[in-house]
C-alpha atoms as a PDB file:
ATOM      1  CA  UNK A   1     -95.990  32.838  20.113  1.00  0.00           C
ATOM      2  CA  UNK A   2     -98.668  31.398  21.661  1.00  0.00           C
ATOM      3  CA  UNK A   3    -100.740  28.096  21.104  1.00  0.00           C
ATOM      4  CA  UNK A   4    -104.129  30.508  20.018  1.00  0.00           C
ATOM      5  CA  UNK A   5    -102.214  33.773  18.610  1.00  0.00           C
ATOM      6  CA  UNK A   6    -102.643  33.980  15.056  1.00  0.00           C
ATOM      7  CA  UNK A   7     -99.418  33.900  12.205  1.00  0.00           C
ATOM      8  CA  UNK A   8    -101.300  35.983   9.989  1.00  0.00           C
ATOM      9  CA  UNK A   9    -101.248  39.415  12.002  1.00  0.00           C
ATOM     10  CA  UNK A  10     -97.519  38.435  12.997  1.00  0.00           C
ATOM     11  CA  UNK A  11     -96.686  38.566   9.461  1.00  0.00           C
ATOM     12  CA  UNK A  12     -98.657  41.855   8.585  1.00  0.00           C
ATOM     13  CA  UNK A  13     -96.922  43.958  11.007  1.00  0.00           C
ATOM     14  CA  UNK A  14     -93.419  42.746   9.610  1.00  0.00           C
ATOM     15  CA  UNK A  15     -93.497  43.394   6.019  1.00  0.00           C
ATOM     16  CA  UNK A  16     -92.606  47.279   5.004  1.00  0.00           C
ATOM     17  CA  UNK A  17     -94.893  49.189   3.156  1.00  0.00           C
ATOM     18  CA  UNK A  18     -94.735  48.744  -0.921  1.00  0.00           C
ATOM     19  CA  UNK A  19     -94.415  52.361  -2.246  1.00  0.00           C
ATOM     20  CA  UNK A  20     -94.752  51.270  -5.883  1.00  0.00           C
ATOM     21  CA  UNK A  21     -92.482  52.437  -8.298  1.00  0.00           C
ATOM     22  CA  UNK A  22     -90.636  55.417  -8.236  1.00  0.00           C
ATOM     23  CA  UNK A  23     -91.469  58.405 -11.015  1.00  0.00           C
ATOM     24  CA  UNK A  24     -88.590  58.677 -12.715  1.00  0.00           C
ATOM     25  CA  UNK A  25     -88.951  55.118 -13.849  1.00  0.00           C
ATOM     26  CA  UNK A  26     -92.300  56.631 -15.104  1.00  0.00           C
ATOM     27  CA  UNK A  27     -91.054  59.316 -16.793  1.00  0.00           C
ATOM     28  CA  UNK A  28     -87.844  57.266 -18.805  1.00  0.00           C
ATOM     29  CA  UNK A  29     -90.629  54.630 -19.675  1.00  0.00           C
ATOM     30  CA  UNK A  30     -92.875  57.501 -21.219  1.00  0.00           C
ATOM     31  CA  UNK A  31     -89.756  58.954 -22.643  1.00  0.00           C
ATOM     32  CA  UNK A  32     -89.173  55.600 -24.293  1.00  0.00           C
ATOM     33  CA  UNK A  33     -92.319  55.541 -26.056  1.00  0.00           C
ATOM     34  CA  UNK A  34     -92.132  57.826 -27.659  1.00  0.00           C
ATOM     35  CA  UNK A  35     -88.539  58.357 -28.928  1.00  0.00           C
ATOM     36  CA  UNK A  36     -87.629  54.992 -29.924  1.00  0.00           C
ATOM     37  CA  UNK A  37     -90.414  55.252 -32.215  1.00  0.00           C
ATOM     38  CA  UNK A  38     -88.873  58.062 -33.864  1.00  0.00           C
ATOM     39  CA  UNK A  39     -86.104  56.979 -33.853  1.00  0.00           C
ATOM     40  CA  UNK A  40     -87.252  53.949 -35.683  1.00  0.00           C
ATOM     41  CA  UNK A  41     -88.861  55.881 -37.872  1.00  0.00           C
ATOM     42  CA  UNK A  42     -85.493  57.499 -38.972  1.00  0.00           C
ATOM     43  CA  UNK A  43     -83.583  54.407 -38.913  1.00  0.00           C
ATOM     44  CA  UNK A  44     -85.957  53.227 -41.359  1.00  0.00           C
ATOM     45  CA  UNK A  45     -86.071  56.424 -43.786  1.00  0.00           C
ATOM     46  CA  UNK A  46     -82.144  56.014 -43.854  1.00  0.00           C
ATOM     47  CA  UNK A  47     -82.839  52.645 -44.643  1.00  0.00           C
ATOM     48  CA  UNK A  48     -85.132  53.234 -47.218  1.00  0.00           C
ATOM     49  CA  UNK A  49     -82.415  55.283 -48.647  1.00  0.00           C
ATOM     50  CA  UNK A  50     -79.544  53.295 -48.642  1.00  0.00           C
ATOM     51  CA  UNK A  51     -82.047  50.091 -50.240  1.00  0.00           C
ATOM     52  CA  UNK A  52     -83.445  52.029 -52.564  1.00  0.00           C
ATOM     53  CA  UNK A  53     -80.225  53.407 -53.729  1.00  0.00           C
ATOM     54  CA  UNK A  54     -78.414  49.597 -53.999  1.00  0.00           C
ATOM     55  CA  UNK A  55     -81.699  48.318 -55.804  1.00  0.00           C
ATOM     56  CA  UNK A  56     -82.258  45.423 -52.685  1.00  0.00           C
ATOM     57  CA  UNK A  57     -85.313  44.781 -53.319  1.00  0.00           C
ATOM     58  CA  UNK A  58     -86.409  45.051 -56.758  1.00  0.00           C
ATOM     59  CA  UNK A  59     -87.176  48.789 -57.881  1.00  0.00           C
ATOM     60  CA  UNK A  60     -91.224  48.015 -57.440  1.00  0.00           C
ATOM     61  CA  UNK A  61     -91.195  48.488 -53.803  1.00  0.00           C
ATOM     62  CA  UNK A  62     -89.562  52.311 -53.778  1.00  0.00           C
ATOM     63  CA  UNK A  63     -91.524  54.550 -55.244  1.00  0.00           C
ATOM     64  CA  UNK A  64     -89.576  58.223 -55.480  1.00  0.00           C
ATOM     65  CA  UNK A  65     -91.702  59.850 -58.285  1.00  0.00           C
ATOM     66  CA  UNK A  66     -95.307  60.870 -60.035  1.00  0.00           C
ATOM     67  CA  UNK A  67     -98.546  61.903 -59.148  1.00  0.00           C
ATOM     68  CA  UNK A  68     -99.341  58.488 -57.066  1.00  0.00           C
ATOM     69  CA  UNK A  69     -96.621  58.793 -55.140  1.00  0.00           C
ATOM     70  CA  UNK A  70     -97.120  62.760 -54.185  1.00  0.00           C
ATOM     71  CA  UNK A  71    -100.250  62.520 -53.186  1.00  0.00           C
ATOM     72  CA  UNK A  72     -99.999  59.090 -50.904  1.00  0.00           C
ATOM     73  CA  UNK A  73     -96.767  58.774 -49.445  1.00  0.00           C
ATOM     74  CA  UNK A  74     -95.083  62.317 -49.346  1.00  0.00           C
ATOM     75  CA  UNK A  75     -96.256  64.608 -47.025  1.00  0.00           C
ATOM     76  CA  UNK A  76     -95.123  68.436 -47.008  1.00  0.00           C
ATOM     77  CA  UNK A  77     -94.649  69.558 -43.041  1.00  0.00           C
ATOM     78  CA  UNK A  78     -92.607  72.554 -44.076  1.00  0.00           C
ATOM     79  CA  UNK A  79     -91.038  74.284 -46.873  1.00  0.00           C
ATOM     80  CA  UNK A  80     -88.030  71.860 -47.418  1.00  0.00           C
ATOM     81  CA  UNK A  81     -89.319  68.888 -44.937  1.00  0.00           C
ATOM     82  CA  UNK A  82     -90.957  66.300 -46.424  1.00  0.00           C
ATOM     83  CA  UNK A  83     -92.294  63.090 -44.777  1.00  0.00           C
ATOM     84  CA  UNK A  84     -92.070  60.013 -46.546  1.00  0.00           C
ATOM     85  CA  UNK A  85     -94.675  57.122 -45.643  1.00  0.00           C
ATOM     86  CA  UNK A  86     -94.573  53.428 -47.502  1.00  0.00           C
ATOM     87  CA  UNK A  87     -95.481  50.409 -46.332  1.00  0.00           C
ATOM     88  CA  UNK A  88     -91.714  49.799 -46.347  1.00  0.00           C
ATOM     89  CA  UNK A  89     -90.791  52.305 -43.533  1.00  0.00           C
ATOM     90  CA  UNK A  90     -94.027  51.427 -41.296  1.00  0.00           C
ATOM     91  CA  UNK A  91     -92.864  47.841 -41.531  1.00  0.00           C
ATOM     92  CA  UNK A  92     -89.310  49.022 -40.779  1.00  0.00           C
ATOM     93  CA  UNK A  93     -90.229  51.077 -38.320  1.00  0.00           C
ATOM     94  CA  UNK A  94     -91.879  48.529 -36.073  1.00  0.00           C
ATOM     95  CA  UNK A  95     -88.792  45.872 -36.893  1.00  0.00           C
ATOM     96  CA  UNK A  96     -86.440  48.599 -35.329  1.00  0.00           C
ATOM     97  CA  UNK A  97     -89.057  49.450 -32.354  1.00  0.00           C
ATOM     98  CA  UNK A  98     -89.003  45.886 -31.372  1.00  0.00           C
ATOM     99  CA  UNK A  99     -84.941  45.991 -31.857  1.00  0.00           C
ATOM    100  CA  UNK A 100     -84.853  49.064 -30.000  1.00  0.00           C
ATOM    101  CA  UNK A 101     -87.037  48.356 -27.268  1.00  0.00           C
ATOM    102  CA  UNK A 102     -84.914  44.837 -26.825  1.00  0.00           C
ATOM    103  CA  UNK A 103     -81.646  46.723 -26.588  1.00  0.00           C
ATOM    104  CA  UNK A 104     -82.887  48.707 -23.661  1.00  0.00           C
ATOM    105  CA  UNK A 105     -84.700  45.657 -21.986  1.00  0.00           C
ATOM    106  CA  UNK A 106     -81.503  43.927 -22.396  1.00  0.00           C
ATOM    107  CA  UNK A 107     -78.905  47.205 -20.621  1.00  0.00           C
ATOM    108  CA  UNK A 108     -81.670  47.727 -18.201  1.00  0.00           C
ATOM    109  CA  UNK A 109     -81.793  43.674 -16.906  1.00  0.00           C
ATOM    110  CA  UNK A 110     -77.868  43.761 -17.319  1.00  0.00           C
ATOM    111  CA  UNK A 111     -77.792  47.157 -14.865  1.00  0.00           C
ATOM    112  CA  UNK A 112     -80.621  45.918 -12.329  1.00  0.00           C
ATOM    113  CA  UNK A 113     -78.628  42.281 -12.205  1.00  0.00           C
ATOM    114  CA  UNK A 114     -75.543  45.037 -10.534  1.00  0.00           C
ATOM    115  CA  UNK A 115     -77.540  47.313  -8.852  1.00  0.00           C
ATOM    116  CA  UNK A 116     -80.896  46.027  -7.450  1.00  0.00           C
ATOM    117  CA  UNK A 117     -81.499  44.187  -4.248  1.00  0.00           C
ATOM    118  CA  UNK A 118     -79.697  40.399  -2.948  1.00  0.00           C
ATOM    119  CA  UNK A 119     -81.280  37.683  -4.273  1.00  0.00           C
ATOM    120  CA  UNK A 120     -81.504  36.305  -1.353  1.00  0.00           C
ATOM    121  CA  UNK A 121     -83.799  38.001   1.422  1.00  0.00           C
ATOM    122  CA  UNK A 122     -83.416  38.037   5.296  1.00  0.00           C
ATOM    123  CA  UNK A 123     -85.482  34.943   5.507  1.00  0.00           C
ATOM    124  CA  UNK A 124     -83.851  32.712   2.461  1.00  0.00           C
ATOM    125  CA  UNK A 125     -81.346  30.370   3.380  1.00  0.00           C
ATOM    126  CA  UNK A 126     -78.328  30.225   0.835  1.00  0.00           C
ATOM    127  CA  UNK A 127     -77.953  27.112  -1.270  1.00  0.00           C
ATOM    128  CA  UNK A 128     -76.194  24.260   0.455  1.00  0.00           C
ATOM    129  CA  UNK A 129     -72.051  24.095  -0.104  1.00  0.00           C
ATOM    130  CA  UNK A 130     -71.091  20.446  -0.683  1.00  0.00           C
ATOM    131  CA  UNK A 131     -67.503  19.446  -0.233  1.00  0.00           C
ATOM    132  CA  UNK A 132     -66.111  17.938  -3.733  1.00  0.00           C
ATOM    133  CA  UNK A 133     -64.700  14.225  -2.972  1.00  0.00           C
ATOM    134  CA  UNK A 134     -63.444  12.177  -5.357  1.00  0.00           C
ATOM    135  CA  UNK A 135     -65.121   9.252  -5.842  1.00  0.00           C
ATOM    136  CA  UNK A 136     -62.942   5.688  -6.219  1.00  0.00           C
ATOM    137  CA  UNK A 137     -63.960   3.015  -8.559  1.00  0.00           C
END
């Protein structure tokens, strides 16, 4: 390299090409959108169940019968399907979204520690190895 040449072009002709990320990353990212929520939302229904039947948390909060509770929180999608929505499952639902959403965070950091690329790169020196002497007093 010359005294006049420019670093900057040397260094644009060596580095590859970023192709972004790959689709199928895409598509399990979409995927996870929307069935952790649903699956949230059932965690929470069970939930709901289990509470309401063991009285947790005071019988105010679960509403199962009368007109009030027909008409706002039960919802008729077919014959013998009902959907039940509270305030209790909606929060529930996003406290096992976030739960959800750190479990697979967590197993996909854990699998891309063992899988990805070297930590180091081709121009990263590794750290220095010192040799271990004892020290007198």
């Amino acid at each position: 390299m010359g005294k006049y040449e420019r670093f900057d072009n040397f260094a644009q002709i060596q580095q590859p090409e970023n192709k972004g990320i790959h689709p199928i990353w895409r598509g399990i990212g979409c995927l996870m959108l929307i069935l952790i929520p649903i699956i949230a939302f059932a965690a929470a229904d069970t939930f709901y169940d289990y509470a309401s039947d063991l009285n947790m948390f005071g019988s105010t909060i679960f509403p199962r019968t009368g007109i009030i509770y027909r008409v706002f929180f039960s919802f008729e999608l077919f014959e013998d399907i009902t959907l039940r929505l509270t305030f209790f499952h909606l929060i529930f639902t996003v406290i096992f979204s976030v739960i959800g959403f750190l479990v697979f965070s967590f197993v996909y950091a854990i699998i891309y520690r063992f899988t990805g690329p070297p930590q180091y790169g081709p121009t990263d020196a590794p750290p220095i190895r010192r040799k271990k002497t004892k020290q007198r007093r």
